[in-house]
Protein backbone atom coordinates (compact mmCIF):
# COMPACT_ATOMS: atom_id res chain seq x y z
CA UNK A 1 122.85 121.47 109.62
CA UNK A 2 119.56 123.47 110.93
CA UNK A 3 116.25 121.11 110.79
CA UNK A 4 113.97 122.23 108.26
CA UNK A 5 110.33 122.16 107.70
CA UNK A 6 108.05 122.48 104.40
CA UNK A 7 104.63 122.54 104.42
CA UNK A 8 103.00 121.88 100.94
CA UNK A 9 99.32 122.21 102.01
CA UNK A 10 96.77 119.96 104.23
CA UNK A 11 99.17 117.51 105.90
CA UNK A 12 101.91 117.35 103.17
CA UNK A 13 105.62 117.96 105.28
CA UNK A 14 109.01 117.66 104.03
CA UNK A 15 111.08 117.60 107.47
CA UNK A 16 115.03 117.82 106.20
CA UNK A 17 116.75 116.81 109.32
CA UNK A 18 120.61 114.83 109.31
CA UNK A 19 120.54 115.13 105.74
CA UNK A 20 117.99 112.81 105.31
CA UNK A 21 114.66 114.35 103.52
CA UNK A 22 110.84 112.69 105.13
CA UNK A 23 107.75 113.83 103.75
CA UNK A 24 104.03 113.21 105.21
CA UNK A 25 100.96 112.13 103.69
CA UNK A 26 102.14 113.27 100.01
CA UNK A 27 99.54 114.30 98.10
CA UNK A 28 100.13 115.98 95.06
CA UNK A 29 97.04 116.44 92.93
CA UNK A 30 94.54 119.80 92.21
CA UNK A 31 91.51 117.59 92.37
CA UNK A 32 90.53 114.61 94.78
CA UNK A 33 86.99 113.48 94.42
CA UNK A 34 84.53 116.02 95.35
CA UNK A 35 87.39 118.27 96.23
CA UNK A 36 89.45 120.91 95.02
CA UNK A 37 92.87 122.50 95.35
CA UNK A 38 91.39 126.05 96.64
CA UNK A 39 94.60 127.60 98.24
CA UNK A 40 98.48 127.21 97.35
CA UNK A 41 99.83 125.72 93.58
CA UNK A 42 100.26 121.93 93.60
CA UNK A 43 103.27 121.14 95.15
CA UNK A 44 106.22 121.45 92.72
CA UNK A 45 108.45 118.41 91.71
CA UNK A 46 110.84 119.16 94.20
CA UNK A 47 108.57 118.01 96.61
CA UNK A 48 108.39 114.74 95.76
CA UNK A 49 112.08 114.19 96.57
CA UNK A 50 111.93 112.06 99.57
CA UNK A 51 114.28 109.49 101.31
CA UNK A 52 111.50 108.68 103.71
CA UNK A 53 107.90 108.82 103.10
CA UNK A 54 105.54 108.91 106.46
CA UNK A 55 101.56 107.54 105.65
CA UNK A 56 99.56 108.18 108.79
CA UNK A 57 96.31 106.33 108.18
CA UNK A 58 94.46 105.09 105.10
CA UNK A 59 92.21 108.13 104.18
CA UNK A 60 92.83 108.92 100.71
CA UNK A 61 94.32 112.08 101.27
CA UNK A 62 96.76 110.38 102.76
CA UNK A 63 97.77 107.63 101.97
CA UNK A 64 97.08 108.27 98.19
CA UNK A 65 98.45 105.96 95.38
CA UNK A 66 98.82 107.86 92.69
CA UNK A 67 100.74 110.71 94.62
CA UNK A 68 103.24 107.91 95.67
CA UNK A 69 103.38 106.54 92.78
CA UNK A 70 105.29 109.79 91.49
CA UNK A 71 108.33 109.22 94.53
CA UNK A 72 111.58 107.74 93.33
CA UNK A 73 112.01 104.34 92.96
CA UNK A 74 113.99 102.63 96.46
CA UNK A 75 112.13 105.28 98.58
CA UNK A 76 111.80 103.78 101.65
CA UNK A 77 107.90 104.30 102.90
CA UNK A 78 106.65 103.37 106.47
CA UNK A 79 102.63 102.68 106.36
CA UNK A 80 100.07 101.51 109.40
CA UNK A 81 100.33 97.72 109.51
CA UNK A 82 97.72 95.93 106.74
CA UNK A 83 97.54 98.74 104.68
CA UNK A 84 98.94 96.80 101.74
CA UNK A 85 96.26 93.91 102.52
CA UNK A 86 93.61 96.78 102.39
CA UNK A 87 94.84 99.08 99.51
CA UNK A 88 95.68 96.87 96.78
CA UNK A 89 97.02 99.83 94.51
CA UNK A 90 99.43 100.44 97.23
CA UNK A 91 101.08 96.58 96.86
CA UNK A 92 101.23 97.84 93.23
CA UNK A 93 104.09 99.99 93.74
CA UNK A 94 106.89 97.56 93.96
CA UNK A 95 109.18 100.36 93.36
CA UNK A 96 108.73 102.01 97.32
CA UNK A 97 110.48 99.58 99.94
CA UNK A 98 107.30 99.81 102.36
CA UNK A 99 107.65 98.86 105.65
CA UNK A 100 104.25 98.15 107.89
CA UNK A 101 104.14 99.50 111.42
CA UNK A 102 102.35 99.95 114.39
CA UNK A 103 102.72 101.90 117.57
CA UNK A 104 105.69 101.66 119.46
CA UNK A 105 107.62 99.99 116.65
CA UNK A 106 110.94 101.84 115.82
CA UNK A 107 112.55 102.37 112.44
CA UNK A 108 116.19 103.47 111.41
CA UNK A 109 116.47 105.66 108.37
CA UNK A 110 120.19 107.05 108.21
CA UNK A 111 120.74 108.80 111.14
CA UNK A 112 117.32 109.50 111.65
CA UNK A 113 115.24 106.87 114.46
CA UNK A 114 111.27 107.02 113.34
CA UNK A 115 108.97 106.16 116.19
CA UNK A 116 105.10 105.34 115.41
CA UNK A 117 102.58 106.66 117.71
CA UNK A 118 99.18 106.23 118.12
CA UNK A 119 95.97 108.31 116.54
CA UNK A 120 92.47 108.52 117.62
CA UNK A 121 91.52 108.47 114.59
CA UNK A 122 89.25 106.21 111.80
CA UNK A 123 91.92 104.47 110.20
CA UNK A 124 90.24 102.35 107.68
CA UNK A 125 89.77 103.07 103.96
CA UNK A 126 86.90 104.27 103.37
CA UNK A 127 84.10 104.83 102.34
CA UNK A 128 83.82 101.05 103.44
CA UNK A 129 86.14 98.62 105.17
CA UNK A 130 87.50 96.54 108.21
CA UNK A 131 89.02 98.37 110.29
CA UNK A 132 92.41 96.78 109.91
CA UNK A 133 95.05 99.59 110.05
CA UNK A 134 95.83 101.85 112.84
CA UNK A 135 95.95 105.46 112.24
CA UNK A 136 99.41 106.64 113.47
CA UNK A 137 101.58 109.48 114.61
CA UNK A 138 105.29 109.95 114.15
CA UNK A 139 108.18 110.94 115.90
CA UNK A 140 111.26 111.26 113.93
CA UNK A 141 114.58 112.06 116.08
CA UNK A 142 117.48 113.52 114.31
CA UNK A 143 118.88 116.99 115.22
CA UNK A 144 115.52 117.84 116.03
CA UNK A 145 112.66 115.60 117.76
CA UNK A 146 109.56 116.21 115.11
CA UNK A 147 106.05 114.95 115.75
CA UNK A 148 104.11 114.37 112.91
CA UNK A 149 100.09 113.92 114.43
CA UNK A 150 98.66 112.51 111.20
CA UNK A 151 94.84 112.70 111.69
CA UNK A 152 94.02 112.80 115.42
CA UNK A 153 91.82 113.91 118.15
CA UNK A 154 93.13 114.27 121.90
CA UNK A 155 93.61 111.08 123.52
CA UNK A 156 94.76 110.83 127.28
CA UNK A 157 98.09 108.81 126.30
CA UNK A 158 98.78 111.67 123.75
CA UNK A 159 101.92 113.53 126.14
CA UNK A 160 103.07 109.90 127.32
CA UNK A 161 103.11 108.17 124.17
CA UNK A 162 104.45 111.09 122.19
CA UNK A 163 107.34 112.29 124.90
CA UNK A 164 109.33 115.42 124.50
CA UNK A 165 109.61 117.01 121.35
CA UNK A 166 111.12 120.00 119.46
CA UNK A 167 108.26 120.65 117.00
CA UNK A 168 104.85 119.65 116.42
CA UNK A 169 103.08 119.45 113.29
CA UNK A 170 99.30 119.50 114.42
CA UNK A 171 96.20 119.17 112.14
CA UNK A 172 93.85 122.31 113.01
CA UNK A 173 91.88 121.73 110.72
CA UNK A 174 89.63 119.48 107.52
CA UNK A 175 88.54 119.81 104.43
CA UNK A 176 84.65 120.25 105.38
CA UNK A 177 82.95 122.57 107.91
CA UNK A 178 82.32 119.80 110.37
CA UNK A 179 85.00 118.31 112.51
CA UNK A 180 84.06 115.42 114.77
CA UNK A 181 85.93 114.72 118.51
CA UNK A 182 88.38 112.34 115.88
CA UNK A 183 90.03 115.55 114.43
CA UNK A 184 91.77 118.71 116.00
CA UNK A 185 90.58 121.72 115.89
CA UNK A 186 92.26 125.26 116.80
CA UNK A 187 91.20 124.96 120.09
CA UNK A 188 91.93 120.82 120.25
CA UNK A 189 95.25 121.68 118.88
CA UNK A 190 95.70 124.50 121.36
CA UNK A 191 95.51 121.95 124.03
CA UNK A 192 97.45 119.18 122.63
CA UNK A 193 100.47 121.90 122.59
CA UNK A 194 99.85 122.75 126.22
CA UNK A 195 100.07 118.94 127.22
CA UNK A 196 102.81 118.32 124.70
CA UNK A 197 105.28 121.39 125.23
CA UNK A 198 106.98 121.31 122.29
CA UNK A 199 109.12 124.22 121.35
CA UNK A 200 107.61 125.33 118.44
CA UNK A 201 104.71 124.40 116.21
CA UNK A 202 103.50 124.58 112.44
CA UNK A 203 99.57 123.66 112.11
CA UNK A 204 98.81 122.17 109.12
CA UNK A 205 95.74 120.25 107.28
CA UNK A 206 93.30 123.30 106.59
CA UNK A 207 93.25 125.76 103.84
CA UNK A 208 94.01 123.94 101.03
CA UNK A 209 91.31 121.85 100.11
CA UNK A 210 87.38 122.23 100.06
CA UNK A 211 84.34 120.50 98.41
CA UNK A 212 82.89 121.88 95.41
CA UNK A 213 79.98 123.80 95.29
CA UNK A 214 80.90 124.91 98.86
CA UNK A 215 82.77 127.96 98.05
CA UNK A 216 80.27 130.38 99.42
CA UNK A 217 79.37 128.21 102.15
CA UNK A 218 80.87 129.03 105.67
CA UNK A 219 83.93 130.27 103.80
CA UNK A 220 85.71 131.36 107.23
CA UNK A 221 85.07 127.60 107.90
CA UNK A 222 87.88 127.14 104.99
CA UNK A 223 90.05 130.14 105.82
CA UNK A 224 90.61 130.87 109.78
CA UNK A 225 91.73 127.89 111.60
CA UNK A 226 95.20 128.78 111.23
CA UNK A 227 94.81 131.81 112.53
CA UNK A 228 92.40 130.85 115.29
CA UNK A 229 95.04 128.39 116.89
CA UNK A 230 97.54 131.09 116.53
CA UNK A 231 95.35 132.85 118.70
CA UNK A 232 94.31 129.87 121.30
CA UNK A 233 97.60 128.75 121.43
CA UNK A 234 99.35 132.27 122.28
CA UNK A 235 96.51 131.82 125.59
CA UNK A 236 97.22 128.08 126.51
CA UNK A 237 100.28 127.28 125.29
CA UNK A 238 102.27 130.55 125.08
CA UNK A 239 105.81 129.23 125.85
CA UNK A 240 105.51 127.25 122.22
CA UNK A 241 106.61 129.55 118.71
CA UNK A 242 103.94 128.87 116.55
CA UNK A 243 104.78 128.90 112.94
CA UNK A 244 102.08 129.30 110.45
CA UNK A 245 103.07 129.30 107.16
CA UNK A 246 101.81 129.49 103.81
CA UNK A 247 101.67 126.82 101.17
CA UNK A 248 105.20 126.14 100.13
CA UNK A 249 106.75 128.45 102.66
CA UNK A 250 109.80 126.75 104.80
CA UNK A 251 110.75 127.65 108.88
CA UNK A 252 114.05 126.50 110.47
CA UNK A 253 112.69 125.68 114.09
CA UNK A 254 115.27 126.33 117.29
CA UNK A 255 115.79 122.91 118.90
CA UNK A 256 116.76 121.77 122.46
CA UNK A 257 120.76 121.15 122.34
């Protein structure tokens, strides 16, 4: 069965791979805060249909409650160790079977083996807060070896710790028009792929959401990172198929056999 790949908008995934359906960071809502749902319709119910539910760190738009609150109860959900100590809504959903990880730690889903990998990356809950939780990558190894990068910036380990890989879904951009060294951007991304080498690549968390009132501020802030890495990454990483899709559009990847 080909490996398939959803992307819902910022760094919302559903990876269908050995029959076994894993979404990232769900977050299903038009309005979070001071910002808005600017590109793409909110995801559709179909999307929260999950067997396995990946939270990378505890920013809430990722790891948001309310959004898991909508998956079906027995959905199993792997989250960065203490992130039930530090989100108490989260220990309110008794109906997800949450597992806490940290790097390194391995996880058997069906067929599927989940490896956690590390972020650099501000993984507390903010605005305030210990910094108890790591922020986390993923790789999930079915048919296809999938890295999910969460929230990240480069970090040396990066190749090492995430190994070889079919597909890579890489942040490229935020939800503001400031990115700090704790974030990819196009040209961060660019060279992650060039020291990861996967064999293809869907960016994901830009376009989607954007503070209000900033609509008519730096508006190609919002709109051209996905295009950008296309560009950087056809110069520093041009053996890798990038795949940028549009809110709710799927890609079936080729994978190493």
């Amino acid at each position: 069965m080909p490996v398939e790949i959803t992307w819902w908008g910022h760094a919302t995934c559903t990876v269908e791979d050995s029959g076994v359906r894993v979404l990232t960071d769900p977050l299903f809502v038009r309005r979070l805060a001071h910002l808005r749902r600017r590109e793409g319709e909110v995801p559709p119910a179909r999307a929260t249909v999950a067997d396995l539910v990946l939270v990378s760190h505890l920013h809430a738009d990722h790891l948001h409650v309310p959004s898991l609150a909508r998956l079906a109860p027995g959905t199993r959900a792997l989250v960065p160790r203490g992130a039930p100590r530090t989100v108490p809504g989260l220990r309110r959903l008794s109906h997800l079977d949450v597992t806490e990880v940290s790097p390194g730690e391995e996880t058997a889903v069906g067929d599927l083996l989940v490896r956690a990998v590390s972020a650099e990356h501000d993984g507390r809950r903010l605005p305030m807060g210990p910094r108890l939780s790591p922020a986390l990558g993923y790789v999930v190894t079915g048919e296809a070896r999938t890295y999910f990068a969460g929230d990240t910036g480069l970090f040396d380990a990066m190749a090492d710790e995430v190994g070889a890989v079919d597909v890579a879904l890489l942040p490229v951009g935020g939800w503001g028009p400031f990115l700090g060294e704790s974030h990819l951007d196009p040209g961060r991304a660019a060279e992650a792929l060039a020291r990861i080498t996967p064999r293809s690549a869907v960016p994901v968390h830009y376009g989607t959401y954007w503070p209000i009132g900033m609509d008519g501020v730096r508006p190609h802030e919002f709109h051209s990172p996905g295009d950008e890495f296309v560009r950087l990454a056809a110069s520093r990483a041009p053996e890798v198929a990038v795949h940028r899709l549009r809110h709710g559009e799927s890609v079936r990847p080729e994978v190493a056999r």
